[in-house]
Protein backbone atom coordinates (compact mmCIF):
# COMPACT_ATOMS: atom_id res chain seq x y z
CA UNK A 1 10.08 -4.54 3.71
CA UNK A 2 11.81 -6.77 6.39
CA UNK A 3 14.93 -5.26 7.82
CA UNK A 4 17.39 -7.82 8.05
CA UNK A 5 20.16 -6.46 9.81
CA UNK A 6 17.85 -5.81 12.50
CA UNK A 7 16.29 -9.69 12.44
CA UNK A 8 19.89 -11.20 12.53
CA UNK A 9 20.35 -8.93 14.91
CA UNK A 10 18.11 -10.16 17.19
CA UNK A 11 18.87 -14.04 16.22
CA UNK A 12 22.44 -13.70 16.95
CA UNK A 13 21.21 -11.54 20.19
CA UNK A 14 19.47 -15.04 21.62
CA UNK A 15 22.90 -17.40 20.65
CA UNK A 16 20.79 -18.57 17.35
CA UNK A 17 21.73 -18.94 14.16
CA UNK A 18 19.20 -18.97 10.97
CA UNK A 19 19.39 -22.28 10.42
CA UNK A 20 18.71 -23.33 14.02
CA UNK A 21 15.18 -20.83 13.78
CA UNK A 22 14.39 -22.09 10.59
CA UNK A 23 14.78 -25.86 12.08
CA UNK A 24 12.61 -24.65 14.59
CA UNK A 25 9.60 -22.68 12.62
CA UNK A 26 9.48 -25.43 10.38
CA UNK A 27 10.84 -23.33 7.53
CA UNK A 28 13.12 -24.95 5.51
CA UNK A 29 17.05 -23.44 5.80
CA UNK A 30 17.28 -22.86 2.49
CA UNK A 31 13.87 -21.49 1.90
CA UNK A 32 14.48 -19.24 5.33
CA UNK A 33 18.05 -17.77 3.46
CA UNK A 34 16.65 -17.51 0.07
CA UNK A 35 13.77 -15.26 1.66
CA UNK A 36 16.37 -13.19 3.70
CA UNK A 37 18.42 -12.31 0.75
CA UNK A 38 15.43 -11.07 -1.23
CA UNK A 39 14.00 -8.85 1.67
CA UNK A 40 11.98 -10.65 3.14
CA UNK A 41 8.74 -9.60 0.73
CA UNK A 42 7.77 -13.59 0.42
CA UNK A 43 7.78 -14.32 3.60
CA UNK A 44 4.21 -15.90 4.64
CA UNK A 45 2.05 -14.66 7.53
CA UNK A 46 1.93 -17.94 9.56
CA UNK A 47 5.93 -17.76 9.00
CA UNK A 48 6.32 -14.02 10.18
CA UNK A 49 3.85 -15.13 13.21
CA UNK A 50 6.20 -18.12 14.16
CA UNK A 51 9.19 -16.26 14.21
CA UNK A 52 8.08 -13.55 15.83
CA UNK A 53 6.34 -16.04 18.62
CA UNK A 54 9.77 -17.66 18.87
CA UNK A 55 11.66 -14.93 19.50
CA UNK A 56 9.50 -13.54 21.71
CA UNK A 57 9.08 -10.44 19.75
CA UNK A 58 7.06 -7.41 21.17
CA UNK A 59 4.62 -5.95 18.98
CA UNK A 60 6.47 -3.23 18.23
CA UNK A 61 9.57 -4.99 17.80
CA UNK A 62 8.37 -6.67 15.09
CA UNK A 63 6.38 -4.16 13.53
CA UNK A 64 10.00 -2.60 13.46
CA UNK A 65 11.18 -5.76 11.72
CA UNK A 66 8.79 -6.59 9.56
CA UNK A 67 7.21 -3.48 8.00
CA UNK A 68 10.15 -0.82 8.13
């Protein structure tokens, strides 16, 4: 399950905001919020991959992320 907390976390950590990542990934915003509030569980594997790539995420940062 996706830890949020620790996602927005990092999002706010780089001055974004969801919307302006979802913009970005190509998700749309309220695809990208509805996905958040359910815990992440539907989020898609070339979706996890893009965020992760923009973020910059370490593989073990997002392992944290995504499958805590």
């Amino acid at each position: 399950m996706l830890d949020t907390a620790r996602l927005s976390d990092v999002i706010k950590q780089q001055g974004l905001t969801v919307s302006t990542l979802a913009d970005n990934i190509g998700i749309d915003r309220s695809t990208f919020y509805r996905k958040l509030k359910s815990g992440g569980g539907t989020f898609l594997l070339w979706e996890i991959d893009s965020i992760v790539k923009y973020l910059g995420l370490t593989g073990h940062d997002a392992l944290d992320i995504f499958l805590s």
